[in-house]
Protein backbone atom coordinates (compact mmCIF):
# COMPACT_ATOMS: atom_id res chain seq x y z
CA UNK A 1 0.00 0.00 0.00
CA UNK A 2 2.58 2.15 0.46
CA UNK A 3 4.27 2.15 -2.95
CA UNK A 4 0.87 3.11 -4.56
CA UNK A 5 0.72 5.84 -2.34
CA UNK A 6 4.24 6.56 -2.74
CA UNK A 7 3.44 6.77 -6.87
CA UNK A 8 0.02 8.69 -5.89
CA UNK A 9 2.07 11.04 -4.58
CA UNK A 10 4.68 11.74 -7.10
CA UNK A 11 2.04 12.23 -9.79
CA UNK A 12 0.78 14.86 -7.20
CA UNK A 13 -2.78 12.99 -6.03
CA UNK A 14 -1.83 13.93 -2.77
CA UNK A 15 -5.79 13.70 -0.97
CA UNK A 16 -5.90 10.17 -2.89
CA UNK A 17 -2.04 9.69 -1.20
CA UNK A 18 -3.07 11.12 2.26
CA UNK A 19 -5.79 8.47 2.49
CA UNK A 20 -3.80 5.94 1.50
CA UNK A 21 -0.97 6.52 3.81
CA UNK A 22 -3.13 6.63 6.55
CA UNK A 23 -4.78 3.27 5.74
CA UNK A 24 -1.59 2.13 5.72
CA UNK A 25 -0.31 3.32 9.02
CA UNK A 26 -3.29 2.32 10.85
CA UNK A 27 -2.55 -1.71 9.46
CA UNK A 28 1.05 -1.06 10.37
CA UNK A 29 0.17 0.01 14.13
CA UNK A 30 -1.91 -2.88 14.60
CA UNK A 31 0.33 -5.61 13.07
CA UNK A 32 3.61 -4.50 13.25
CA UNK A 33 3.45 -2.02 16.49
CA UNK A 34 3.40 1.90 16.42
CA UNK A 35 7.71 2.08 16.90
CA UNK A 36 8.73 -0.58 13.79
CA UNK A 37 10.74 1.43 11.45
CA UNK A 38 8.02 0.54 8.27
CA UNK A 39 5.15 1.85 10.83
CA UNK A 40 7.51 5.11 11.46
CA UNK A 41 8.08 5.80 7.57
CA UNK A 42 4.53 5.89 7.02
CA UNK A 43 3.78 8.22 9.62
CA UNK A 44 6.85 10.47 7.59
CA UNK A 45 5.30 10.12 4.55
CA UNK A 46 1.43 11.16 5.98
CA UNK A 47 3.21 14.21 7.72
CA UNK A 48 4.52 15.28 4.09
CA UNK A 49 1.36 14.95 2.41
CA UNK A 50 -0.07 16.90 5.44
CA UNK A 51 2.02 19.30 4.63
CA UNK A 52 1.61 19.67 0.82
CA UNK A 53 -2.18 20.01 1.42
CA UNK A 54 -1.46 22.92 4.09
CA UNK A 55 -2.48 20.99 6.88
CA UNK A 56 0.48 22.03 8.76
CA UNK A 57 -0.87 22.33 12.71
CA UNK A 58 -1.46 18.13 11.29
CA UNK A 59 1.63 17.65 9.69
CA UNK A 60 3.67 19.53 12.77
CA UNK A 61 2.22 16.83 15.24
CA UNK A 62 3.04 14.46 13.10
CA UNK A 63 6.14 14.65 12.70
CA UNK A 64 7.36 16.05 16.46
CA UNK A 65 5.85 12.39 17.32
CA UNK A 66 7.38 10.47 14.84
CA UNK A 67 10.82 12.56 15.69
CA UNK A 68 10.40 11.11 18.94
CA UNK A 69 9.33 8.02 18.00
CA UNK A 70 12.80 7.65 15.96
CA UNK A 71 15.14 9.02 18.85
CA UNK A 72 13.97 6.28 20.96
CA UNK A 73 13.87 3.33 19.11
CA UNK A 74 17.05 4.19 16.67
CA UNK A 75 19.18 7.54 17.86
CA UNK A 76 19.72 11.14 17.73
CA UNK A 77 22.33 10.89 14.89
CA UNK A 78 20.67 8.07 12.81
CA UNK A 79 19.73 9.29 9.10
CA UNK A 80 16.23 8.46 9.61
CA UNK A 81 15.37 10.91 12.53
CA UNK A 82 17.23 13.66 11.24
CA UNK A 83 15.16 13.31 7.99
CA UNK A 84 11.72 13.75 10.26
CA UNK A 85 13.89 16.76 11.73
CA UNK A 86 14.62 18.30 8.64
CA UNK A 87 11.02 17.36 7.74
CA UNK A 88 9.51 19.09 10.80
CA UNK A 89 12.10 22.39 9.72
CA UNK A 90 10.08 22.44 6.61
CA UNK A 91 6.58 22.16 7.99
CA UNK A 92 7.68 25.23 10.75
CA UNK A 93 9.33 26.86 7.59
CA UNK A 94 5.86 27.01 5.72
CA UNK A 95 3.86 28.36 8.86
CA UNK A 96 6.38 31.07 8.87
CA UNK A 97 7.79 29.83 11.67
CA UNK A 98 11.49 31.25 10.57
CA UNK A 99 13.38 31.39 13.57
CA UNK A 100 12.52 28.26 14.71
CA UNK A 101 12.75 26.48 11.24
CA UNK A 102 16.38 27.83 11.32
CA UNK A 103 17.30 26.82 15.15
CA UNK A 104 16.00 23.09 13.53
CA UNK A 105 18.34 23.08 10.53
CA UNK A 106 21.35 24.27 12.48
CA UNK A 107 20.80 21.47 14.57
CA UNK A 108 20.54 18.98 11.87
CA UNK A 109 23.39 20.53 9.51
CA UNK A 110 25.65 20.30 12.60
CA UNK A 111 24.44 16.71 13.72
CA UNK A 112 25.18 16.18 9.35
CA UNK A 113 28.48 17.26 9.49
CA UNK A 114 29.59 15.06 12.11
CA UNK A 115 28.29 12.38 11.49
CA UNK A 116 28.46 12.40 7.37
CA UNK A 117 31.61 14.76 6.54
CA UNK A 118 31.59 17.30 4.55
CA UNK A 119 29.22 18.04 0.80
CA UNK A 120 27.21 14.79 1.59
CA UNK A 121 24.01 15.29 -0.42
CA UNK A 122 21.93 15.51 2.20
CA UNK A 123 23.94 18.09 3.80
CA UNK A 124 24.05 19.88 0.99
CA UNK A 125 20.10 19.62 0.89
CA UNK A 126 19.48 20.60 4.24
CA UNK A 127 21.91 23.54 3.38
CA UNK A 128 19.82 24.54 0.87
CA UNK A 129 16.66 24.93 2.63
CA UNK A 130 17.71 26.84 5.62
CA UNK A 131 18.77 29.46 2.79
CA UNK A 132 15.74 29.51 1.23
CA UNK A 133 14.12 30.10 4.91
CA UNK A 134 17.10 32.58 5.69
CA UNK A 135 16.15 34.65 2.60
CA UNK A 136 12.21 34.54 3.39
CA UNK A 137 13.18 36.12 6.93
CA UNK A 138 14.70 38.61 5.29
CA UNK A 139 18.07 37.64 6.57
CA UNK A 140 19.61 38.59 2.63
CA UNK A 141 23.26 38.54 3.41
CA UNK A 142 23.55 36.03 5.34
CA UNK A 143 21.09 33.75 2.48
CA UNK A 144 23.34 35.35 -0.25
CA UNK A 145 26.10 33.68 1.43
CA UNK A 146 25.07 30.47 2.23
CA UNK A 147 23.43 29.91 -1.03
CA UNK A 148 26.55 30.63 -3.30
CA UNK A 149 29.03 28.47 -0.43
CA UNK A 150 26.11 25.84 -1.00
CA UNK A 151 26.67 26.22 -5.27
CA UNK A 152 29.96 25.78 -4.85
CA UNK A 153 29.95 22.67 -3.63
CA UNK A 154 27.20 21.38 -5.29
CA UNK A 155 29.19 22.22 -8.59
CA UNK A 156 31.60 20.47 -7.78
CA UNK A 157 30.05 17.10 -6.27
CA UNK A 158 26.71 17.02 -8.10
CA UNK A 159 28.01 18.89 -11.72
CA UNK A 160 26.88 22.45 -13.18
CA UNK A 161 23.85 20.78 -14.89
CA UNK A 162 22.04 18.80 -11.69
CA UNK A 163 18.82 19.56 -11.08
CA UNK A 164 20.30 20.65 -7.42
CA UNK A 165 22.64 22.81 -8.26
CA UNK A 166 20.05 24.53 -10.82
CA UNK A 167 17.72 24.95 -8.20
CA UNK A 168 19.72 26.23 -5.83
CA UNK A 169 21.38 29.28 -8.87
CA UNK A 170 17.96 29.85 -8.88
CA UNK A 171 17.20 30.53 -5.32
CA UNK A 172 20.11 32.46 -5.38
CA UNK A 173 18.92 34.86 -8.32
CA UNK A 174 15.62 35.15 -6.41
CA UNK A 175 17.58 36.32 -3.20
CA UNK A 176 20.07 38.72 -5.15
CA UNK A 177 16.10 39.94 -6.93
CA UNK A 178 14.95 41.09 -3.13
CA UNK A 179 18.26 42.76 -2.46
CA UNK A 180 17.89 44.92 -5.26
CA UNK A 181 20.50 43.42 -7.75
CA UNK A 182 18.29 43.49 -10.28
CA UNK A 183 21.00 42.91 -12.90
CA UNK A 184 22.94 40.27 -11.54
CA UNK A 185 19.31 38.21 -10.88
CA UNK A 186 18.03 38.94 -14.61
CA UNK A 187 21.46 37.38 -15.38
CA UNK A 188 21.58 34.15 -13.89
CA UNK A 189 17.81 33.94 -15.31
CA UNK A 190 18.21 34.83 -18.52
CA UNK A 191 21.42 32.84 -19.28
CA UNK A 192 19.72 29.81 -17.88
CA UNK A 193 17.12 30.55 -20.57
CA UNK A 194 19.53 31.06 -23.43
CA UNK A 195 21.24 28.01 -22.88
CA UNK A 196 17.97 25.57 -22.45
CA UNK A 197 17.05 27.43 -26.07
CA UNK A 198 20.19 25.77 -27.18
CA UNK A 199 19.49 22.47 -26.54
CA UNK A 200 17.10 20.21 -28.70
CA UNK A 201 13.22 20.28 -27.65
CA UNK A 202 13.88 22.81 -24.96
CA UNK A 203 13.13 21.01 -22.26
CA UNK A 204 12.38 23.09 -18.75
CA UNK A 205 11.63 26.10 -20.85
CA UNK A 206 8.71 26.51 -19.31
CA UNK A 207 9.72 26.19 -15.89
CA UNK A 208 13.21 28.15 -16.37
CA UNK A 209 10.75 31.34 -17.52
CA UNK A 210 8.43 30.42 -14.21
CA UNK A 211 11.65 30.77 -11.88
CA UNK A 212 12.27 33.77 -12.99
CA UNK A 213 9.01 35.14 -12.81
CA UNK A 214 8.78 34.45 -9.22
CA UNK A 215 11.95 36.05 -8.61
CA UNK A 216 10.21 39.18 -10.18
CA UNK A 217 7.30 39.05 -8.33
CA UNK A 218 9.59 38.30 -4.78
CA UNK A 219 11.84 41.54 -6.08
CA UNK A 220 7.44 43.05 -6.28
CA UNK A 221 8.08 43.75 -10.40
CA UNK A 222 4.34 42.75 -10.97
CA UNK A 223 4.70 43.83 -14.63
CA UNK A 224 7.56 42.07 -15.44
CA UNK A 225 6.49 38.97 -13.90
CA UNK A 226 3.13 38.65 -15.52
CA UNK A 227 5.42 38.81 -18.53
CA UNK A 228 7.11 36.18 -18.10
CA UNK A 229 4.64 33.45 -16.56
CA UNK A 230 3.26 34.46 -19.74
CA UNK A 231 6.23 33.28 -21.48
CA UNK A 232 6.10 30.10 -19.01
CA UNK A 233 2.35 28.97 -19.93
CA UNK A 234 3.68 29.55 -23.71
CA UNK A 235 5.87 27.28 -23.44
CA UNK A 236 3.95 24.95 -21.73
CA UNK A 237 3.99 25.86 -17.76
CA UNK A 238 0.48 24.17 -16.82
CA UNK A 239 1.39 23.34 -12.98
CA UNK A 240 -1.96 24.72 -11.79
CA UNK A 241 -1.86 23.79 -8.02
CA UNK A 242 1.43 24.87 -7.80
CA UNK A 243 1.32 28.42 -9.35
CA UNK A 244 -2.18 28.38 -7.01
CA UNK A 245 -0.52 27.88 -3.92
CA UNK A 246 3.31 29.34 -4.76
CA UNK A 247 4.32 31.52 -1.83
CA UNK A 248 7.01 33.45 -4.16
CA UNK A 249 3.71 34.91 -6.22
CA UNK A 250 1.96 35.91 -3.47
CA UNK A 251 3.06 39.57 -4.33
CA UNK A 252 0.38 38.52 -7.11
CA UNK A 253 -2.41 37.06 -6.25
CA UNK A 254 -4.64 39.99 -5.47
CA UNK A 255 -4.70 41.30 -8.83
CA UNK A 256 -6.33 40.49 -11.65
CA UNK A 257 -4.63 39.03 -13.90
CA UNK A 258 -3.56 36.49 -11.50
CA UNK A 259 -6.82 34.49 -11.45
CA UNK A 260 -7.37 35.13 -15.23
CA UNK A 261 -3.24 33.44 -15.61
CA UNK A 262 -4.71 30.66 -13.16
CA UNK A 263 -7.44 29.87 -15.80
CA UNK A 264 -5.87 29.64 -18.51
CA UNK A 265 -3.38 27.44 -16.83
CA UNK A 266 -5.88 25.17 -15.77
CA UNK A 267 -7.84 25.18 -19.37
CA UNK A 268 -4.25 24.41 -20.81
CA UNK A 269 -4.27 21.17 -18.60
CA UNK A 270 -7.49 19.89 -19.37
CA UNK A 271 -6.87 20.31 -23.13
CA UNK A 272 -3.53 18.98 -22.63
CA UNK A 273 -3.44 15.00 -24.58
CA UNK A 274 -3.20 12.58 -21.71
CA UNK A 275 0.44 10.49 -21.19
């Protein structure tokens, strides 16, 4: 049950997920017992879905008792509970719970390093995400910072091209976009565009031109970024629920042409041939 909700949730049926996950843990706690490691990992994986559907107060519970759930029966420093810590950094990160999302991910990057060594991927992930929650605090140099120590490295373990390192050259361009580096944002952007026009079929066109347009509506260039998610849907952007619920275009949302962009999105979607 849990690998069809695992694949529910990749193709992003997340209520159809939720209720699976939860059928699942319920079996688990009754033939297995509530601390087996299989039992735990579906309480994980309900917390995220929680948390996708904005049922954070949910998700938060969740995961503070599966966290302690996993200190007992495994260890402080054991991978799996400081996933569920990262995890719960997330969920606190989303309320805009900043400060204590951040006191979470110190804990976990420093627990990381000691235990893992230096540019493990996962360090390098929780890395990430306490800059992007540094830079929604407002805490700009000190995101800056992180994010382009964090590029570094991933350049040089995960390549130029992985989809981490891309994501995290974008986060940066969004945080240099806030700080009023207009330039050096619309640069990263834009050469990330001209060299996916390079390539055959384009791929990520669409959501290269949708990065950027949330780093213009984060740096509040409404203009500009109704331009470009334009430009996205053009070339094929038709992510409805998450341009709905995308805190970086929330500079957007109360004007018109917001909702009028969300319908065409959707429209685009339904017309779209199925796979």
């Amino acid at each position: 049950m849990n690998v069809m909700a695992n694949i529910l949730d990749d193709e992003k049926r997340i209520p159809e997920a939720e209720k699976l996950y939860r059928e699942t843990l319920e079996i688990q706690k009754r033939t297995i017992g509530p601390d087996a490691p299989e039992t735990l990992t579906s309480a994980s994986n309900l917390a995220g879905a929680l948390q996708e559907l904005g049922r954070l107060d949910e998700a938060e519970k969740l995961q503070r008792d599966t966290l302690a759930a996993r200190t007992r029966v495994l260890c402080p420093d054991h991978p799996d509970t400081l996933a569920v810590k990262a995890n719960l950094a997330n969920t606190l990160d989303s309320s805009s719970r900043f400060a204590e999302a951040e006191a979470i991910y110190h804990e976990v990057l420093d627990t990381q390093t000691r235990v893992l060594g230096i540019d493990n991927p996962d360090i390098l992930l929780t890395a990430g995400n306490l800059g992007n929650t540094l830079q929604r605090d407002g805490k700009l140099v000190e995101a800056e910072k992180l994010q382009r120590s964090i590029l570094e490295a991933k350049r040089r373990v995960l390549g130029p091209d992985h989809p981490e390192t891309v994501k995290t050259l974008v986060r940066l361009a969004a945080t240099l976009f806030i700080e009023g580096n207009d330039s050096g944002a619309r640069k990263i952007y834009s050469d990330r565009i001209e060299a996916i026009r390079k390539q055959p079929g384009q791929h990520g066109l669409d959501g290269a031109y949708y990065d950027f347009a949330c780093g213009a509506a984060l740096a509040h260039h409404p203009d500009e970024a109704f331009e470009l998610l334009h430009h996205a849907i053009d070339a094929g952007y038709m992510d409805f629920d998450n341009m709905q619920s995308d805190r970086d275009l929330s500079s957007l949302q109360s004007d018109t042409r917001f909702g009028a962009l969300l319908k065409e999105v959707k429209q685009r979607a339904k017309d779209a041939p199925a796979h």
